[in-house]
Protein backbone atom coordinates (compact mmCIF):
# COMPACT_ATOMS: atom_id res chain seq x y z
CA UNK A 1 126.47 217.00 65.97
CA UNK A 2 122.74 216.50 66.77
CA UNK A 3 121.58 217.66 70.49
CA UNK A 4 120.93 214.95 73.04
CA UNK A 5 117.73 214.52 75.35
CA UNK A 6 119.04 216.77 78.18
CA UNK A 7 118.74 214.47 81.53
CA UNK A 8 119.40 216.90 84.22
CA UNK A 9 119.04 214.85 87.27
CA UNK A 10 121.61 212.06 85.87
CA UNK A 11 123.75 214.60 85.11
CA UNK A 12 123.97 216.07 88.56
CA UNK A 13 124.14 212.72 89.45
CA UNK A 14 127.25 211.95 87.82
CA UNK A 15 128.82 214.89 88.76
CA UNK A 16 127.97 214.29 92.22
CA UNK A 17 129.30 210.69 91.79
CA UNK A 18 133.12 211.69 92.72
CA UNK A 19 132.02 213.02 95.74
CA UNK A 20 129.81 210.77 96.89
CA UNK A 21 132.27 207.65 96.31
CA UNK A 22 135.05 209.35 97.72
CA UNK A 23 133.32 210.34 100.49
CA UNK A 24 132.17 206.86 100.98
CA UNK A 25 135.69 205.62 100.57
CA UNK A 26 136.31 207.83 103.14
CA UNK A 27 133.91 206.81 106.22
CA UNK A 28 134.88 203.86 105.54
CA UNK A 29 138.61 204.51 106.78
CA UNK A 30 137.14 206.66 109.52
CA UNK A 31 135.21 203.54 110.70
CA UNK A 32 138.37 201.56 110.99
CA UNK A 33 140.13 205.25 112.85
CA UNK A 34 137.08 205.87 114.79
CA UNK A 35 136.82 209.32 113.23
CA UNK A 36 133.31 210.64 112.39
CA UNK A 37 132.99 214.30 111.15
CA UNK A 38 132.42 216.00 108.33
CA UNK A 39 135.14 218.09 108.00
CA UNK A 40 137.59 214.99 107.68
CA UNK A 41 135.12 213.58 104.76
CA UNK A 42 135.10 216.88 102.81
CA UNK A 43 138.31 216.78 103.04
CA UNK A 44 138.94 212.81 101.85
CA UNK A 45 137.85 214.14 98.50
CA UNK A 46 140.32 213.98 95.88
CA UNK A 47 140.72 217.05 93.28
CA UNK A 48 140.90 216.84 89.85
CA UNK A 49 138.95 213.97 88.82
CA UNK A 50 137.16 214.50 85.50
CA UNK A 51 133.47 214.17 85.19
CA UNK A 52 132.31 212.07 81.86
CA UNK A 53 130.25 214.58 79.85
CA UNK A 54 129.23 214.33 76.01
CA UNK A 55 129.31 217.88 74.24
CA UNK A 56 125.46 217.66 73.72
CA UNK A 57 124.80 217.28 76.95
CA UNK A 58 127.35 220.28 77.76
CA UNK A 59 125.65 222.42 75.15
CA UNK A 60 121.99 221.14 76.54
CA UNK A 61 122.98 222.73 79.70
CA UNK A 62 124.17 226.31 77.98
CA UNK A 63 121.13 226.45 76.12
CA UNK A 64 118.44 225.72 78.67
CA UNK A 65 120.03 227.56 81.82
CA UNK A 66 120.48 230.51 78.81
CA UNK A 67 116.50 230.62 78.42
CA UNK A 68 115.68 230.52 81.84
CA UNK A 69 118.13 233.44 82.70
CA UNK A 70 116.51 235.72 79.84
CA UNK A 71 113.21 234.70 82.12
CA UNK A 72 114.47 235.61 84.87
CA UNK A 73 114.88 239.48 85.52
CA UNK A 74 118.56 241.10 85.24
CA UNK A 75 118.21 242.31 88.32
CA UNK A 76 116.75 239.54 90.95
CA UNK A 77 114.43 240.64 93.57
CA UNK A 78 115.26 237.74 95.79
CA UNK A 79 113.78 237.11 99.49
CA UNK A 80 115.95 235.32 103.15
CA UNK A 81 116.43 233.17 103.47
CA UNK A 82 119.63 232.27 101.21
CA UNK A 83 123.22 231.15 101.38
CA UNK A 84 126.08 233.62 99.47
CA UNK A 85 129.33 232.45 97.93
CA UNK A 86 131.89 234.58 96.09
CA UNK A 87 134.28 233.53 93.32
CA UNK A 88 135.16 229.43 92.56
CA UNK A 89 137.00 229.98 90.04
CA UNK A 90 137.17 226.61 89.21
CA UNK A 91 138.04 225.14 92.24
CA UNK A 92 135.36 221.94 92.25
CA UNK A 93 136.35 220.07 95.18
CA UNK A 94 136.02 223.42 97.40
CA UNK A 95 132.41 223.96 95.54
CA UNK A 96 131.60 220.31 96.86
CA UNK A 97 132.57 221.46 100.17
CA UNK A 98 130.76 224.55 100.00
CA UNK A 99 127.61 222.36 99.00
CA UNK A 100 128.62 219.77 102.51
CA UNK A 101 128.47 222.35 105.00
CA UNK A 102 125.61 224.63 103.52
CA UNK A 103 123.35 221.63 102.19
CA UNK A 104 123.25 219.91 98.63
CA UNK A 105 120.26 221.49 96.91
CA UNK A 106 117.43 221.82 97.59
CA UNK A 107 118.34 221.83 101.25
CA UNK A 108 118.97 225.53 101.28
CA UNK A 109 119.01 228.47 98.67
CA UNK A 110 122.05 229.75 96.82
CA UNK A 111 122.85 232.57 95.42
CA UNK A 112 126.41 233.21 93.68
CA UNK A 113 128.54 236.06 92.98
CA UNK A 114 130.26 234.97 89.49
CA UNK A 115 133.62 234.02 88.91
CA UNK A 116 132.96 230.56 88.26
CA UNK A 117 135.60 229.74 85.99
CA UNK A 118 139.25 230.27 84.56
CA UNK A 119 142.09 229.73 86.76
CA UNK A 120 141.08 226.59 88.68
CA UNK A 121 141.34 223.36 87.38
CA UNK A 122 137.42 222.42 86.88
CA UNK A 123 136.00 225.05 84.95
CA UNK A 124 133.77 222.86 82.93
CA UNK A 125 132.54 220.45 86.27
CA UNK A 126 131.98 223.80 88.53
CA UNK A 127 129.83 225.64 85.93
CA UNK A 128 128.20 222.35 84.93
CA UNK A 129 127.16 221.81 87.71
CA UNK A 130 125.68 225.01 88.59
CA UNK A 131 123.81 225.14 85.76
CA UNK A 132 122.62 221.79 85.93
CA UNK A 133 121.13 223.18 89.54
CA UNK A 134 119.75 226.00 88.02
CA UNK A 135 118.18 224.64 85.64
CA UNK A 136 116.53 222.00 88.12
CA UNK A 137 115.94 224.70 90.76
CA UNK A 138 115.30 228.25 88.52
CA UNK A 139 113.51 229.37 91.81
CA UNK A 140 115.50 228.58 94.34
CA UNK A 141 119.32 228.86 92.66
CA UNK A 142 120.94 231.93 91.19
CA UNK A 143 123.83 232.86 89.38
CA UNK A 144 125.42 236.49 88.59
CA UNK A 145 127.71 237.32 86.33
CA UNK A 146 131.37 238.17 87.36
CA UNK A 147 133.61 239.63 85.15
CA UNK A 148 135.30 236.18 83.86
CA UNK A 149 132.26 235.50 82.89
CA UNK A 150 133.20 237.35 79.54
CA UNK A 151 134.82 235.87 76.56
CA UNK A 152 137.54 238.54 76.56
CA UNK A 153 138.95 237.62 80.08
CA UNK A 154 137.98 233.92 80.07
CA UNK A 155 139.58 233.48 76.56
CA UNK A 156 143.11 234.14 78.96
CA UNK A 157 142.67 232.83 82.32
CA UNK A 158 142.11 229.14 81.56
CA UNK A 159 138.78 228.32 80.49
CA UNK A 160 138.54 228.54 77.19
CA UNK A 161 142.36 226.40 77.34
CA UNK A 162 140.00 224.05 78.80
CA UNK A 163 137.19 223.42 76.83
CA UNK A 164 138.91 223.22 73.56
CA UNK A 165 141.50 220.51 74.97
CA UNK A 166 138.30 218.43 76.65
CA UNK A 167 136.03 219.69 73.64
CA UNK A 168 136.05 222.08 71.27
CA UNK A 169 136.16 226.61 70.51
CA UNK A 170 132.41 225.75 69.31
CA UNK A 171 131.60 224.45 72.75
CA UNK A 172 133.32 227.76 74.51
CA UNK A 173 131.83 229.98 72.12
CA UNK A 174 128.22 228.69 73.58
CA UNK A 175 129.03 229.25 76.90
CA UNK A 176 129.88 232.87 76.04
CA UNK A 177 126.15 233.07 74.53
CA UNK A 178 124.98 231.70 77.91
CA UNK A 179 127.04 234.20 80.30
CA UNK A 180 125.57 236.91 77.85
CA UNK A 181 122.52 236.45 79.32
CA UNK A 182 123.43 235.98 83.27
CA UNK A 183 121.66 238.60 85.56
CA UNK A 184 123.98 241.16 86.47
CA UNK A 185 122.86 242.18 90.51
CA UNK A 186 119.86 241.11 93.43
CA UNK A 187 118.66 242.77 95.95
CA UNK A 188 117.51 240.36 98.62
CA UNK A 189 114.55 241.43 100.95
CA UNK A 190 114.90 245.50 99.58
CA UNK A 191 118.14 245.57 101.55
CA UNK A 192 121.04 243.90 100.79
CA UNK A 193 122.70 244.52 97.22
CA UNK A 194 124.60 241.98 95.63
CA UNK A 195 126.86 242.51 92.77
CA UNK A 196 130.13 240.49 91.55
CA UNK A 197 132.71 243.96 91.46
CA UNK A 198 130.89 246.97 93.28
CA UNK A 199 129.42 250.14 92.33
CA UNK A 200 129.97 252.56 89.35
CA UNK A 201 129.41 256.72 89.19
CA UNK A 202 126.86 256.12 86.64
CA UNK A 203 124.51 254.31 88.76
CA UNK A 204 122.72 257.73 90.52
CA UNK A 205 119.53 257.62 90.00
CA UNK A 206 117.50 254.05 90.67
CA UNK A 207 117.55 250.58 90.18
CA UNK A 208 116.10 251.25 86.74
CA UNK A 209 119.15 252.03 85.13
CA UNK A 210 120.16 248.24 86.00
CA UNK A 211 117.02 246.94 84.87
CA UNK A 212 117.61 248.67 81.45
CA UNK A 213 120.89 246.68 80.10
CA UNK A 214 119.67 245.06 77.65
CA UNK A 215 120.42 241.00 77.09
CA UNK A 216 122.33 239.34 75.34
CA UNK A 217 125.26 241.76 76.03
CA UNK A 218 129.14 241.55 76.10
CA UNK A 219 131.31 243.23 79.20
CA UNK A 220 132.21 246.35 77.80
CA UNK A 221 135.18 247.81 78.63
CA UNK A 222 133.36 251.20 80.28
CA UNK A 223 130.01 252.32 82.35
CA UNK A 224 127.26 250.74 84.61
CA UNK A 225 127.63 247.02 83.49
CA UNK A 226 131.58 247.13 83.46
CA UNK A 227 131.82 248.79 86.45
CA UNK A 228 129.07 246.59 88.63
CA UNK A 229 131.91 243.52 87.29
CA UNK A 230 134.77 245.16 87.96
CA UNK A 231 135.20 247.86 90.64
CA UNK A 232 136.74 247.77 93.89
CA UNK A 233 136.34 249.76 97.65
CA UNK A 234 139.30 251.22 98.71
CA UNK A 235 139.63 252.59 102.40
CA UNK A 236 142.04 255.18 101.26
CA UNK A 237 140.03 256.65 98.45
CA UNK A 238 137.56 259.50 99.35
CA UNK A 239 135.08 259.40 96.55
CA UNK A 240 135.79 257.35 92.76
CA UNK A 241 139.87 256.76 92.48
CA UNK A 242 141.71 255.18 89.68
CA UNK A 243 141.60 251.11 89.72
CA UNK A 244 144.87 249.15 89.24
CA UNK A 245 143.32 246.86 86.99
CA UNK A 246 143.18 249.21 84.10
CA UNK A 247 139.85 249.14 84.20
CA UNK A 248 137.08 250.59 86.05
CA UNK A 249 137.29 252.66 89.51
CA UNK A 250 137.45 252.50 93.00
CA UNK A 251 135.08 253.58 95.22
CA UNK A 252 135.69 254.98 99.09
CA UNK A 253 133.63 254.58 102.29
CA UNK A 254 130.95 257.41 101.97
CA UNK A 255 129.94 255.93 98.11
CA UNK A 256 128.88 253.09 100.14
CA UNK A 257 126.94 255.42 102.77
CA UNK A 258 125.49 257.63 100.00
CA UNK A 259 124.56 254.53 98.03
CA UNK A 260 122.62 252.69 101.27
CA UNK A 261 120.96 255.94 102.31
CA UNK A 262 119.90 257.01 98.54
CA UNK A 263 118.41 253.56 98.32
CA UNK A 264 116.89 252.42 102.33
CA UNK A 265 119.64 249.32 102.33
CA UNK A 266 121.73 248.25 104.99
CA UNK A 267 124.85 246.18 102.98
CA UNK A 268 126.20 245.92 99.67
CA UNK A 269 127.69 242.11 99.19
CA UNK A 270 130.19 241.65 96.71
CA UNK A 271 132.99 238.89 95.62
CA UNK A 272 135.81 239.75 93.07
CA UNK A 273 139.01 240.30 95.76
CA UNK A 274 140.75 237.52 97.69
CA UNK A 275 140.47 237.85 101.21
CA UNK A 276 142.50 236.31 104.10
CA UNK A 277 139.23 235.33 106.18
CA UNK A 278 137.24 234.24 103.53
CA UNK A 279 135.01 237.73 103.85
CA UNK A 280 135.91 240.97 104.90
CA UNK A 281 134.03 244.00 105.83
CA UNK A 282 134.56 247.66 104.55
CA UNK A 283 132.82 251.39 105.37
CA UNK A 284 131.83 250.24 109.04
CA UNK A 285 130.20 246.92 108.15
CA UNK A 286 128.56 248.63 105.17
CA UNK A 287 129.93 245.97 102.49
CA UNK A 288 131.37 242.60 103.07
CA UNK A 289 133.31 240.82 100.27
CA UNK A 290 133.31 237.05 99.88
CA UNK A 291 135.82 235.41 98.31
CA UNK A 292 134.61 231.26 98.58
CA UNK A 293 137.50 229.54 96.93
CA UNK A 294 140.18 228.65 100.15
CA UNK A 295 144.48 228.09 98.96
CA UNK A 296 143.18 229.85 95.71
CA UNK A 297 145.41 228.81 92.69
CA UNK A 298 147.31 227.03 95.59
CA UNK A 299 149.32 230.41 95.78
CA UNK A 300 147.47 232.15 98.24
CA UNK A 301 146.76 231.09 102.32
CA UNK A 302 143.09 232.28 102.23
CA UNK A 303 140.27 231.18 103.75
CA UNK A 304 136.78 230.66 101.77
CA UNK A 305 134.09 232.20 103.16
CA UNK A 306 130.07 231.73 102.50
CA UNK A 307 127.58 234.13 103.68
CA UNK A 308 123.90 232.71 105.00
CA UNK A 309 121.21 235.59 105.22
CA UNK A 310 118.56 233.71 107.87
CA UNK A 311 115.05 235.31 107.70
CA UNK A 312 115.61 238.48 109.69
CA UNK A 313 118.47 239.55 107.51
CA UNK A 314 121.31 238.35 110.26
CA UNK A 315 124.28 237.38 108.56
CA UNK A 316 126.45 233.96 109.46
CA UNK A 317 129.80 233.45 107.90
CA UNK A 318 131.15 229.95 107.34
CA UNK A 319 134.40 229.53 106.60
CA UNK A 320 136.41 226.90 104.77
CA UNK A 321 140.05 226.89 105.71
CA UNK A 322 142.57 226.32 103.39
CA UNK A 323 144.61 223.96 105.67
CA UNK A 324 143.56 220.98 107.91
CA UNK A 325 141.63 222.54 110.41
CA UNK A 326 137.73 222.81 111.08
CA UNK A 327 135.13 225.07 109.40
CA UNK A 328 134.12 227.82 111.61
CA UNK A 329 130.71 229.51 112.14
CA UNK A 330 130.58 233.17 113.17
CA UNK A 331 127.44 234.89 113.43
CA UNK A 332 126.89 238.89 113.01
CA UNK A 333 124.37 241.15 112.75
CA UNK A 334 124.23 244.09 110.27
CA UNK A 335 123.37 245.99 113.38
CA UNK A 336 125.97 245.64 116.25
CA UNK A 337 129.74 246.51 116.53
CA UNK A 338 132.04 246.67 114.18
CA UNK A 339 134.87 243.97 113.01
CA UNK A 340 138.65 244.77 112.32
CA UNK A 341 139.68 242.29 109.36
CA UNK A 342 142.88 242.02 107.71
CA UNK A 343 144.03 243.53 104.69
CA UNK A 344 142.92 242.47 101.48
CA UNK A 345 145.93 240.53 99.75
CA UNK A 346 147.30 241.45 96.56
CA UNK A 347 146.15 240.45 93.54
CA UNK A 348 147.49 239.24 90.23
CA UNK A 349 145.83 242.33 87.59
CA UNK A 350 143.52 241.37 84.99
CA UNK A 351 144.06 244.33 82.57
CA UNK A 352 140.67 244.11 80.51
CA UNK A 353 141.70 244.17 76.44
């Protein structure tokens, strides 16, 4: 089929639309309860209701978010300040929600950890969406790779189910093309790294050796790239341990010292792990995982958690609970104290084929 005009701002429009009538919808019960806040309009939004897309328009998106990302450096040099999310997998209503309480764009600056689709409901309207915003906003939005974005995973977990009920393999096949070219890591400010998994043994020497994968690429199943998707921390390991996953490592507290001292950082942020709080710190506030999709797969009670980085690098968590009950600020500094969080909750193995 021929490509269509690509209209981006209608497109975020419509896609916007369910919210914004919902939400309207809403206030105007509140009105009648006497019950103005946020939280309860968030909340008023319905899940699941499908966004109107034609393929070309679907396709116009893959293609011009695709060329600005093979602009755009694999690893971003990005400056404070910026909002953080983790993983969405999916989950659209909670990415509206995210958007509510941290500003639509271009109220405030995004950038995301990967794991946008598979498993959730909404692949196609969550990573529409973001790349419609991308592609309106290449200086101001930016997306990583996580490891489902990777036709390998995503071919299992849901999305590609997805998009050839709703469309078609064609259509899934040039989304692959477009997370082929995703950035793989930032560094905001010179001090805070940002990755989707964590680190990997073979990155000892400099930020060069991330600046050399070459794009388009595949996930493959071992070294730098694989391992900046896919490993974990792991309090009890003392050095690189074996991942469950089947597929990269783990890594202990002191790689996360030696890493921030070799390189003059103060905190690694990564997603990839569901966490009870939303975000959870590891190594003495060294790294923080966010995990930003709350009740994920309806299976677990988590939180979601987003991470703003204000000008002088202090670090606010907002958190969107699962349940009905308020979103909560707390603010930290990567200076001062230390946090006890709980354990990281089991999750379901993605054995990498």
């Amino acid at each position: 089929m021929a490509d269509v005009e690509l209209n981006v701002d209608n497109l975020i429009q419509r896609l916007l639309e369910v919210y914004h009538t919902q939400k309207d919808q809403v206030q105007k019960k509140a009105k009648l309860k006497d019950i103005f806040s946020s939280d309860f309009v968030v909340r008023g939004c319905r899940p699941g209701k499908t966004v109107l897309m034609s393929e070309g328009e679907v396709r116009g998106l893959c293609l011009k978010s695709r060329e600005i990302f093979l602009q755009q450096p694999i690893l971003l040099e990005l400056e404070a300040p910026l909002k953080i999310c983790g993983d969405i997998h999916g989950q659209y209503t909670d990415l509206l929600r995210l958007f509510e309480y941290g500003g639509f764009p271009p109220e405030a600056n995004y950038l995301f950890l990967g794991d946008y689709v598979d498993r959730g409901k909404q692949s196609l309207e969550t990573i529409c969406l973001l790349l419609a915003y991308k592609i309106k906003y290449p200086e101001n939005f930016f997306l990583l790779r996580g490891n489902h974005e990777c036709a390998s995973i995503n071919r299992i977990y849901g999305f590609y189910d997805e998009c050839k009920r709703r469309y078609n393999i064609k259509l899934w096949k040039t989304f692959t093309d477009c997370f082929n070219c995703l950035p793989i890591a930032a560094i905001i400010d010179e001090k805070i790294f940002c990755c989707h998994g964590g680190l990997s043994p073979d990155l000892q020497q400099n930020m060069e050796q991330i600046k050399r994968i070459m794009r388009p690429t595949d996930v493959p199943d071992t070294g730098l790239l694989c391992d900046l998707l896919w490993s974990d921390p792991d309090k009890e390991v003392q050095g690189w341990g074996e991942n469950d996953r089947g597929v990269s490592f783990t890594f202990g507290p002191d790689v996360v010292s030696k890493f921030l001292n070799r390189h003059d950082m103060d905190l690694i942020c990564r997603a990839h792990q569901v966490v009870e709080d939303g975000y959870e710190f590891f190594a003495k506030r060294q790294l923080v995982t966010l995990f930003s999709a709350p009740n994920y797969c309806g299976e677990f009670d988590n939180a979601g958690g987003m991470m703003s980085v204000d000008e002088t690098l202090m670090c606010s968590f907002q958190i969107l609970k699962p349940s009905e009950k308020k979103a909560k600020y707390q603010y930290l500094s990567l200076n001062t104290g230390q946090a006890t969080r709980p354990s990281t909750p089991q999750r379901n193995p993605a054995k990498k084929k």
